[in-house]
Protein backbone atom coordinates (compact mmCIF):
# COMPACT_ATOMS: atom_id res chain seq x y z
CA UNK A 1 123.20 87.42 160.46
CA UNK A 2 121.02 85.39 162.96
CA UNK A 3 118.33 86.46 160.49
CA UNK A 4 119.77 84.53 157.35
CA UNK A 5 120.72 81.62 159.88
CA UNK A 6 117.36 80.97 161.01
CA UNK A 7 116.16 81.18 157.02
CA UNK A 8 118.72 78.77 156.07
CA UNK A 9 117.40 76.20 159.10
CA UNK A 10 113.73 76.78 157.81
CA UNK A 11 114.43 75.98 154.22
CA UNK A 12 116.41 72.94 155.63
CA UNK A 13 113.67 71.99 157.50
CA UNK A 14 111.37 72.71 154.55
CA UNK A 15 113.58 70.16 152.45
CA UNK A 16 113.52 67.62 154.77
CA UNK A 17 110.16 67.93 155.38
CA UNK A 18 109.41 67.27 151.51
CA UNK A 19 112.10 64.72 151.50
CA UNK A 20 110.21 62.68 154.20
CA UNK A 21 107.34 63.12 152.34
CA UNK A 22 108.66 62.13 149.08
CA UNK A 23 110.05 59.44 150.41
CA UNK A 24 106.67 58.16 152.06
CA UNK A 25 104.87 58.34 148.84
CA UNK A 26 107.78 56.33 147.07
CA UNK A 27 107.74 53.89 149.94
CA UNK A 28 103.58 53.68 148.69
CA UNK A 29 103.57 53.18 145.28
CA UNK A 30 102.72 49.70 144.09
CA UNK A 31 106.21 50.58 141.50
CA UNK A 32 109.72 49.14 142.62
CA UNK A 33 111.92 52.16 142.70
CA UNK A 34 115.89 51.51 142.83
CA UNK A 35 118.21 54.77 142.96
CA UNK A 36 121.83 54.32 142.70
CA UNK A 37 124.32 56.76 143.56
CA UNK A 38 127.82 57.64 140.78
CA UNK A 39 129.63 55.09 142.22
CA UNK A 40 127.20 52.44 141.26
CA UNK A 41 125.89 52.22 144.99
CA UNK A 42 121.89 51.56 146.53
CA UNK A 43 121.04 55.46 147.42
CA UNK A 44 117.34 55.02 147.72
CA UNK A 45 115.16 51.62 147.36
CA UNK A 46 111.47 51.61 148.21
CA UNK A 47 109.26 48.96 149.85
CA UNK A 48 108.47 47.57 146.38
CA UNK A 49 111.20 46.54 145.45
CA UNK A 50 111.75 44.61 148.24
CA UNK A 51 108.87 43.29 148.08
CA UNK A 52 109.01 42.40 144.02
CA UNK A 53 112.42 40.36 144.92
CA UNK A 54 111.52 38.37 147.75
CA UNK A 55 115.17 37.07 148.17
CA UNK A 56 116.46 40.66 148.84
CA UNK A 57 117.08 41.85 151.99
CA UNK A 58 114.74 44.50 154.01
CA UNK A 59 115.04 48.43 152.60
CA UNK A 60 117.80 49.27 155.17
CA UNK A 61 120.23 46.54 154.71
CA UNK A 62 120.05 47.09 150.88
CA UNK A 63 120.73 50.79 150.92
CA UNK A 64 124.02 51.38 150.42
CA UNK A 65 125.10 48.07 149.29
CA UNK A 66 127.05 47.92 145.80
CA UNK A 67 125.46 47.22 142.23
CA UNK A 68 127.53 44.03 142.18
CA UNK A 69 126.04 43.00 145.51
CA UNK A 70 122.65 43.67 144.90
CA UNK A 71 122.98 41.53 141.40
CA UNK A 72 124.52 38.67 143.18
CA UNK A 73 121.82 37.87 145.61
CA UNK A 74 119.67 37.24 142.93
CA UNK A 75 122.65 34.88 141.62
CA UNK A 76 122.68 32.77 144.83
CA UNK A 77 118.70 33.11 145.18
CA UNK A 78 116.73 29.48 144.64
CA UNK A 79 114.45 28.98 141.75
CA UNK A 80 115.20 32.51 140.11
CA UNK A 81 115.25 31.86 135.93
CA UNK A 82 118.25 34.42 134.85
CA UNK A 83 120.60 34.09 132.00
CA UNK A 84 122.67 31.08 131.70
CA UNK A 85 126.17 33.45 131.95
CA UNK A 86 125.54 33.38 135.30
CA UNK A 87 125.92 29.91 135.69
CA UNK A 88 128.50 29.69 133.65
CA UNK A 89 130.85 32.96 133.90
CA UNK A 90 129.14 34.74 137.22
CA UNK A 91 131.86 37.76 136.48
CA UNK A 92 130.74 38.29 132.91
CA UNK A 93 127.66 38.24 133.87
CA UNK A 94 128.03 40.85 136.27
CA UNK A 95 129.69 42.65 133.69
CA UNK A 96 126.73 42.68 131.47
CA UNK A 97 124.44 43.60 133.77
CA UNK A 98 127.28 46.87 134.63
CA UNK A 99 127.02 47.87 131.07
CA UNK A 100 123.13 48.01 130.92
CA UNK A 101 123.06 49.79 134.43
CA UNK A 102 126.03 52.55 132.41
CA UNK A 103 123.65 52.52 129.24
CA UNK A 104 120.06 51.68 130.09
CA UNK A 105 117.50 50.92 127.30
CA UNK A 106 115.86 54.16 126.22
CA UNK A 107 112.24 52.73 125.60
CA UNK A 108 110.32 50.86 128.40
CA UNK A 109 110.85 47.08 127.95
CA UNK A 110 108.73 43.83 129.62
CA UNK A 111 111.00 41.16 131.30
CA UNK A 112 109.86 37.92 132.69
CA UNK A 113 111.61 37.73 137.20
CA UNK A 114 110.85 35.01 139.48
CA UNK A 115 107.18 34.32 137.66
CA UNK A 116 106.11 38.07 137.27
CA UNK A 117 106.17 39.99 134.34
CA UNK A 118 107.37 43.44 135.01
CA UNK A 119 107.41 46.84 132.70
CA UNK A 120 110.86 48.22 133.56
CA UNK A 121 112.00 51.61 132.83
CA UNK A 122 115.37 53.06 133.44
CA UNK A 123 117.19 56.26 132.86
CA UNK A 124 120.79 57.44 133.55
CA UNK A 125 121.58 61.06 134.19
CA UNK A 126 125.03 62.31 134.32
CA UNK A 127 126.19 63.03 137.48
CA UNK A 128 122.93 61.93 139.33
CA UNK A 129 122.88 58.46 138.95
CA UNK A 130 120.55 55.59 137.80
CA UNK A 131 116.69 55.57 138.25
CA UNK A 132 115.20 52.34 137.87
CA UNK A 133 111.53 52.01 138.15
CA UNK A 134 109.08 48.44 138.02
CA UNK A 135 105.21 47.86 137.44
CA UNK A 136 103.90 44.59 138.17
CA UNK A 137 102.21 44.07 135.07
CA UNK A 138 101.59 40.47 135.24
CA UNK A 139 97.91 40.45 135.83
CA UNK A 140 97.58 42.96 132.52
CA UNK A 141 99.80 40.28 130.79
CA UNK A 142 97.30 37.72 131.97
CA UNK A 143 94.11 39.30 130.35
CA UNK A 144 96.03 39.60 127.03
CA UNK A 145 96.76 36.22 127.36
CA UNK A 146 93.15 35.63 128.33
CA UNK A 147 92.20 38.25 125.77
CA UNK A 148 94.29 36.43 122.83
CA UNK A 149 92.67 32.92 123.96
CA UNK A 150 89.00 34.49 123.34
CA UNK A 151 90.40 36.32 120.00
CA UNK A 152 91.72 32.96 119.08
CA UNK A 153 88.50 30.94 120.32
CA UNK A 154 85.97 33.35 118.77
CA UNK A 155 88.11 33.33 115.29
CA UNK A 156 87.53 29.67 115.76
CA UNK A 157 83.86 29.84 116.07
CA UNK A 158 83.80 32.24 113.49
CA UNK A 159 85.42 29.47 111.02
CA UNK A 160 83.54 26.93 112.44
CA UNK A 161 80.02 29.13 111.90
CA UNK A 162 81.84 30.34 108.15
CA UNK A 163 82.17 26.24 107.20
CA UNK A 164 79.01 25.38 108.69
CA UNK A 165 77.36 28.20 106.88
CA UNK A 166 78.95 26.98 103.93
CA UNK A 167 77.61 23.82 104.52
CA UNK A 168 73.99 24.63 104.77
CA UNK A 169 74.45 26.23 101.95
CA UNK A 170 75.56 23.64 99.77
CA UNK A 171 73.17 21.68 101.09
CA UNK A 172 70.29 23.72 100.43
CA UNK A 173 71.49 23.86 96.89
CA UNK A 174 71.86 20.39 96.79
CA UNK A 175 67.93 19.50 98.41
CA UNK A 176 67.08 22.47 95.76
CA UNK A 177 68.12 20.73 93.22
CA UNK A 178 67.38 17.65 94.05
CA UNK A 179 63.82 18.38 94.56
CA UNK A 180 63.92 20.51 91.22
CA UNK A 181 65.30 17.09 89.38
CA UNK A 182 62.47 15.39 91.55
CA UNK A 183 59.53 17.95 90.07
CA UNK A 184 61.22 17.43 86.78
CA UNK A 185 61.37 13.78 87.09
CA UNK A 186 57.84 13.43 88.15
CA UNK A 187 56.68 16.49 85.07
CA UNK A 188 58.64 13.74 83.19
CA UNK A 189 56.35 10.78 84.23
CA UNK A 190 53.01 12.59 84.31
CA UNK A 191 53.55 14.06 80.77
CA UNK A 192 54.73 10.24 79.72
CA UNK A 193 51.69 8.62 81.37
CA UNK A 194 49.48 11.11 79.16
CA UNK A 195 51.03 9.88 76.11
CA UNK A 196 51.07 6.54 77.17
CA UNK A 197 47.47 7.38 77.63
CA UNK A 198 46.92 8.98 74.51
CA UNK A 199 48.91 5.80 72.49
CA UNK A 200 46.60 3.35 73.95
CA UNK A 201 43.07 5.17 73.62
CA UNK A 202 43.83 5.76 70.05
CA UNK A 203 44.62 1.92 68.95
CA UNK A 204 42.06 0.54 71.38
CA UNK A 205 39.19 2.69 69.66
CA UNK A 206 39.92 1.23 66.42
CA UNK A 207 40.17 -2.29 67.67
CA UNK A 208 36.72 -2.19 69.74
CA UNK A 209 34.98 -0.06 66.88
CA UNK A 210 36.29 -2.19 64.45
CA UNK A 211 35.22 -5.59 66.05
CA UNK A 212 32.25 -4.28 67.06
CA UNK A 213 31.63 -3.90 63.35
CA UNK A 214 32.70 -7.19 62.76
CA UNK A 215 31.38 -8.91 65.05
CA UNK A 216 27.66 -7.30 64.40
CA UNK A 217 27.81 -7.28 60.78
CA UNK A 218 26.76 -3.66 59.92
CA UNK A 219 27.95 -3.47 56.09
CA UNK A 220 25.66 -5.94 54.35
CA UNK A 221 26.91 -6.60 51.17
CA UNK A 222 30.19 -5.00 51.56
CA UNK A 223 30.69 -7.12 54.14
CA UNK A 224 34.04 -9.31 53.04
CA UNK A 225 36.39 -6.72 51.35
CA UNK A 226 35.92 -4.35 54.33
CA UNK A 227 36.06 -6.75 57.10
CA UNK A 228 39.40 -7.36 55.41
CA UNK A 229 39.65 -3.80 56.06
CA UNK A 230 39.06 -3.37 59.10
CA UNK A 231 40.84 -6.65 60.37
CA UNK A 232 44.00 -5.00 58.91
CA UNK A 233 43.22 -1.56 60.90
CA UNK A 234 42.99 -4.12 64.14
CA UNK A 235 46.38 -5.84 63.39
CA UNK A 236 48.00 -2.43 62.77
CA UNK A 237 46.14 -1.18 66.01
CA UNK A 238 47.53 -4.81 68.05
CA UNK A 239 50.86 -4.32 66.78
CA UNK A 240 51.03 -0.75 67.76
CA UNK A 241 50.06 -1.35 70.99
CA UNK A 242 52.32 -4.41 71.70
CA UNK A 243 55.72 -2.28 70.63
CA UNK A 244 54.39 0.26 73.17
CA UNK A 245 53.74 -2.61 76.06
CA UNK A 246 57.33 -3.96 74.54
CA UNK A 247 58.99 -0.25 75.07
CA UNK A 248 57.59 -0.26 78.99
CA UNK A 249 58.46 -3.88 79.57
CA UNK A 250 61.95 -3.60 78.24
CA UNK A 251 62.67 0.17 80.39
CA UNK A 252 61.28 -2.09 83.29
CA UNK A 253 63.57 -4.93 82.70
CA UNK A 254 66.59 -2.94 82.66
CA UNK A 255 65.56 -0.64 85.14
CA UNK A 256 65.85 -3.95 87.26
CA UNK A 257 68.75 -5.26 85.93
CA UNK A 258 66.77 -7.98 84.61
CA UNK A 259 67.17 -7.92 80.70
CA UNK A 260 68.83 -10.90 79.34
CA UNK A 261 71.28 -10.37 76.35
CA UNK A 262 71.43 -13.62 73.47
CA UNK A 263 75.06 -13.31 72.40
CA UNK A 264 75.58 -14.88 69.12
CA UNK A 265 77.27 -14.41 65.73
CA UNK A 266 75.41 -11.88 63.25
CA UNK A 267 75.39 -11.26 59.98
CA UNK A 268 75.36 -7.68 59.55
CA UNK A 269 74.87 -7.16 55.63
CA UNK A 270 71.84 -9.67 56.19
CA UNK A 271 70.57 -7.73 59.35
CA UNK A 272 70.68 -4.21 57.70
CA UNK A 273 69.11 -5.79 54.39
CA UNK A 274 66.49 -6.93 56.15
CA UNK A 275 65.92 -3.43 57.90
CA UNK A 276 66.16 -1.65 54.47
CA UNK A 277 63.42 -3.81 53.65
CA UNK A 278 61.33 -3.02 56.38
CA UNK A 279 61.32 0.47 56.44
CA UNK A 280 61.30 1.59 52.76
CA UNK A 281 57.39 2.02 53.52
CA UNK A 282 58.08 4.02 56.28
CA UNK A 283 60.01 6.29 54.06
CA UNK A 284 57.58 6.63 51.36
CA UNK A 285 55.02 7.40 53.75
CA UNK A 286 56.36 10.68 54.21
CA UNK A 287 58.13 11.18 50.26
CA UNK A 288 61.38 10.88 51.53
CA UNK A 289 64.09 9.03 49.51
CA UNK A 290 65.51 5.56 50.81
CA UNK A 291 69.67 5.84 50.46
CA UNK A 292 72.01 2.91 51.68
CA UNK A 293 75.78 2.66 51.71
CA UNK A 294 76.66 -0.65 53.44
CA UNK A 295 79.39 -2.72 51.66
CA UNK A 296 78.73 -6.47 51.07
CA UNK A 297 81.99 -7.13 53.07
CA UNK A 298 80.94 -5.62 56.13
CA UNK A 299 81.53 -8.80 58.24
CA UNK A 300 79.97 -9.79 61.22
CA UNK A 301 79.91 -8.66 65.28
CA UNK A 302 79.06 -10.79 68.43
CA UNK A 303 75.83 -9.24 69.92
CA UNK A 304 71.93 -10.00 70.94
CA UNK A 305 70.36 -10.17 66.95
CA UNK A 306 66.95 -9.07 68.29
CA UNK A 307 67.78 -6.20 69.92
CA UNK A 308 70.21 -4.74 67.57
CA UNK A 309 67.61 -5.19 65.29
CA UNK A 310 65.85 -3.20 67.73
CA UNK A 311 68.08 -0.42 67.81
CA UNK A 312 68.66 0.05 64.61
CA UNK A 313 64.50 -0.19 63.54
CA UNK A 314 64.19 2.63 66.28
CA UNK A 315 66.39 5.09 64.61
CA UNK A 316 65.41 4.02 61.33
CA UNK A 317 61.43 4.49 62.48
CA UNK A 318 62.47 8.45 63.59
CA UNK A 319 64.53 9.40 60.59
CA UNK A 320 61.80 8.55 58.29
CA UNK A 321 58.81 9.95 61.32
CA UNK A 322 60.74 12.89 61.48
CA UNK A 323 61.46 14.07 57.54
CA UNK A 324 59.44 14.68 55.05
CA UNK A 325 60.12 14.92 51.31
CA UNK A 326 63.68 14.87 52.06
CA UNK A 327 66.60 11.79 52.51
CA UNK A 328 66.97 8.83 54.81
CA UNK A 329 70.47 7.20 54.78
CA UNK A 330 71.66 3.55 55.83
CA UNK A 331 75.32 2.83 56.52
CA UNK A 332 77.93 0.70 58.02
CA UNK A 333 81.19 0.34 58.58
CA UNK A 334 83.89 -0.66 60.10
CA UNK A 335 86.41 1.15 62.26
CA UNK A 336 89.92 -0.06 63.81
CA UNK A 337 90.40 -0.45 67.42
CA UNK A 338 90.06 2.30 69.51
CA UNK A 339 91.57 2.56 73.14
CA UNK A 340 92.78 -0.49 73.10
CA UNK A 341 88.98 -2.25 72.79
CA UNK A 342 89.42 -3.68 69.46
CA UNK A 343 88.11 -3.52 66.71
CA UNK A 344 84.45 -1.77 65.98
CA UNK A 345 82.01 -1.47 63.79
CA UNK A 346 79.85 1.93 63.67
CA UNK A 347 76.08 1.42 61.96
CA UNK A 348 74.78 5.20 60.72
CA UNK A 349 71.25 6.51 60.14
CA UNK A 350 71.27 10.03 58.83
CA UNK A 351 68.10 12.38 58.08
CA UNK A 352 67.29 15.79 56.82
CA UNK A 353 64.72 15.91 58.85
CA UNK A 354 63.48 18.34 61.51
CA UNK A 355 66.70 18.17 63.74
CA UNK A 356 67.22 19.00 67.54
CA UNK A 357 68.64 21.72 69.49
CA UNK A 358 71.29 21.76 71.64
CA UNK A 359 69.19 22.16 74.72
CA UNK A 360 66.98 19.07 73.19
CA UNK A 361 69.56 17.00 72.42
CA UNK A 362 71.15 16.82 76.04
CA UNK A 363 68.12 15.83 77.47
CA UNK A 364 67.08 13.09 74.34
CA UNK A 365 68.24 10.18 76.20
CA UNK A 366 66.71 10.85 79.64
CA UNK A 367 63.91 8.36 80.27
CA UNK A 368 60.01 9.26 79.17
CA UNK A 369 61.45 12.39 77.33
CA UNK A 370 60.97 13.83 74.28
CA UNK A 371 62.46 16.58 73.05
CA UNK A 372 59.95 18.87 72.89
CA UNK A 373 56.25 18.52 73.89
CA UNK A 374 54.81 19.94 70.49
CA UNK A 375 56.61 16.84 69.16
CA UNK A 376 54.48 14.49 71.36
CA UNK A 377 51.64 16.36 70.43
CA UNK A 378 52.33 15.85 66.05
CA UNK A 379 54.05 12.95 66.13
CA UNK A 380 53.58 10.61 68.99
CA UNK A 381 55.31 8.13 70.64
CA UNK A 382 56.24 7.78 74.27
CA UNK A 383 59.88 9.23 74.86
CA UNK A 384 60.80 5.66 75.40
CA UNK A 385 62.68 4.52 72.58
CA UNK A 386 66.17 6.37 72.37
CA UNK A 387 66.84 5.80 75.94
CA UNK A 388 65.77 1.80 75.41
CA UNK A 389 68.39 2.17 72.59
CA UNK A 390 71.17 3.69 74.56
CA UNK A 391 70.88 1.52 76.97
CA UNK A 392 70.71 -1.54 74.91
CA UNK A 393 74.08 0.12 73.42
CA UNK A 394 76.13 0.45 76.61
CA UNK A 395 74.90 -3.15 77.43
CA UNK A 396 76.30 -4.78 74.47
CA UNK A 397 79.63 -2.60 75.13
CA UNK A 398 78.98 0.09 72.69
CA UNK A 399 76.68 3.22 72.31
CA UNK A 400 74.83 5.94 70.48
CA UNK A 401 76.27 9.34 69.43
CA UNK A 402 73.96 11.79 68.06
CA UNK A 403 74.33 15.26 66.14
CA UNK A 404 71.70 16.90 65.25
CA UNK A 405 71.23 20.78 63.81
CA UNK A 406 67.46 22.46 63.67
CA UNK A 407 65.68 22.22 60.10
CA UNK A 408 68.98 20.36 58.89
CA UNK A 409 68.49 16.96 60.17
CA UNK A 410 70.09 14.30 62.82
CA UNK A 411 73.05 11.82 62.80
CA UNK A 412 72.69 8.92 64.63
CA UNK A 413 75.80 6.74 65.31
CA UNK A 414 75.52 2.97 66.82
CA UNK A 415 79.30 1.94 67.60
CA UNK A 416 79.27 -1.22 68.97
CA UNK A 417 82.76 -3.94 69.35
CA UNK A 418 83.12 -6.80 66.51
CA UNK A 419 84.21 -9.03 69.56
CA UNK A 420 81.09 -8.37 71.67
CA UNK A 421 80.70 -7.54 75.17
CA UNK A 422 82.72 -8.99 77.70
CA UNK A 423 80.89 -11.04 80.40
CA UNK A 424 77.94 -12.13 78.15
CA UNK A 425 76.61 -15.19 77.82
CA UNK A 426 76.11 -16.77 74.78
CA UNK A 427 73.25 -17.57 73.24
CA UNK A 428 72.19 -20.94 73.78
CA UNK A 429 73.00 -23.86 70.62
CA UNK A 430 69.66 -24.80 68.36
């Protein structure tokens, strides 16, 4: 008997032993451990706790004390953040809070107390009690928030870099391109200057070989009807070169803005008669056939005479340059108002000439082009004149259309107003 006596006082002394010790190591934790008892009263707090809710009172005044008294000094403590019910209804409040001590959350939830974030866990077993248990977690909370801010500033950057790259980018293609349309521009000009070259060499060695003829009086006898000759060659020559010096002069002028328009009334049948005229030579030159469709009734427009004339001339020149053995075609009329600018007349010079490609014809208008070098080379000319023309065009408020199809020939259409451009002064009275 005394033998099973003494056991029972060492295994009581064993338990209390390892309840002294279990309590010491609760009492260590960082954690806020809260134990209460079936009847809803403090059995076992730790340090922690305490020490989490400064407003509590010390570990031994709190054990024991009732659920409802432990919640209310947290009610009565200043500057604690808790639900508005317990403002307004302190008993239903308390009543909430019963509830969630009778029927804790199962998973481990984060709540915001007096300026900490904690990571509370709870558990209820029947016929134990309640375990509630608290980690300080507001330092982890802080490096997410810290950790969110750098996300959020690096995803910044990371735009920022992705715009600026995009950026660069577009700006390299831009000084790519602009330096490709510089090379191109300045292939342009060098390939113009060597025709330019080319257009004055040729007419200047017939006008000094000519002269120097002439003026020494190398054919004898034969003397009078060649001179004639050869003074005719010069003339030809001159006036070659003074429609080139005309075609740089006039690019120059409205390169400037400088070039003057001479509004006045003109009589189209008589212009395009006139035109006809002039270039039924240049047609035969090459065997082609010299058609015209302009009716006598085609009325007059308000524009600069000369350089219509000048437009027109030009695109008669190249349909009869550019065709051989085939059909040059005159023709005018006129057209109702369109958008609202009145009414217009359209002047048409068709060929079955050579013709243009696509690629060719988008670039036919830039200035000192032509539309393919081999056509420098066999024809001539500077890659002046449709450009002069289109501009002339737009300044008397019209402009040139072309369509054009390889080995089937070009369409070129002048559309210019009957009223004139607005803004234009008129020519001035005789």
């Amino acid at each position: 008997m005394a033998d099973g006596e003494a056991l029972d006082d060492a295994m009581e002394d064993r338990v209390q032993h390892a309840d002294r010790l279990l309590r010491m190591a609760v009492n260590r934790i960082p954690e806020a451990v809260i134990i209460y008892d079936t009847d809803d009263h403090v059995a076992f707090v730790n340090q922690a706790y305490c020490d989490f809710f400064p407003y509590m009172p010390p570990v031994g005044e709190l054990m024991g004390q009732s659920f409802e008294d432990v919640i209310r000094h947290s009610m009565v403590a200043p500057g604690v953040v808790l639900d508005p019910l317990a403002r307004t209804d302190p008993d239903a409040y308390i009543a909430k809070r019963r509830h969630r001590l009778h029927n804790p959350q199962p998973q481990p939830f984060e709540q915001l107390t007096a300026g900490r974030w904690h990571l509370v866990r709870e558990v209820r077993v029947p016929g134990v009690g309640f375990f509630g248990l608290r980690s300080d977690i507001t330092d982890i909370k802080q490096r997410e928030i810290e950790l969110k801010m750098a996300r959020d500033h690096l995803a910044r950057q990371t735009q920022q870099l992705a715009e600026a790259r995009e950026v660069a980018i577009r700006a390299r293609e831009i000084a790519i391109a602009a330096r490709l349309e510089a090379e191109r521009a300045n292939t342009a000009k060098s390939e113009f200057l060597a025709r330019v070259s080319h257009e004055l060499r040729t007419p200047l060695n017939a006008i000094l070989g000519f002269s120097e003829i002439i003026r020494d009086q190398l054919l004898g006898d034969q003397a009078p009807q060649r001179y004639a000759e050869y003074a005719a060659d010069i003339h030809h020559a001159g006036s070659h070169l003074l429609k080139l010096i005309d075609d740089i002069l006039d690019m120059a002028k409205i390169e400037a803005g400088r070039l003057d328009l001479m509004v006045d009334e003109v009589d189209l049948h008589g212009l395009l008669r006139e035109l006809v005229h002039t270039c039924r030579p240049l047609a035969r030159r090459n065997t082609n056939r010299f058609e015209t469709q302009i009716p006598n009734d085609i009325g007059t427009l308000k524009g600069d005479v000369t350089r219509l004339r000048q437009v027109v001339l030009n695109l008669l020149s190249n349909a009869c340059k550019f065709t051989r053995g085939g059909a040059v075609t005159l023709a005018a009329r006129r057209l109702g108002s369109v958008d609202g600018r009145g009414d217009l007349v359209e002047i048409t010079v068709t060929d079955t000439g050579i013709g243009m490609t696509e690629a060719q014809l988008a670039r036919v208008f830039e200035d000192f082009i032509q539309a393919d070098a081999s056509i420098a080379r066999t024809y001539g000319g500077t890659g002046l004149g449709l450009p002069i023309c289109r501009r002339l065009c737009l300044l008397m408020g019209g402009d040139i259309r072309l369509d054009s199809s390889p080995g089937r020939g070009t369409i070129a259409r002048v559309i210019l107003p009957v009223a004139g451009p607005p803004g234009i002064r008129p020519a001035p009275a005789d």
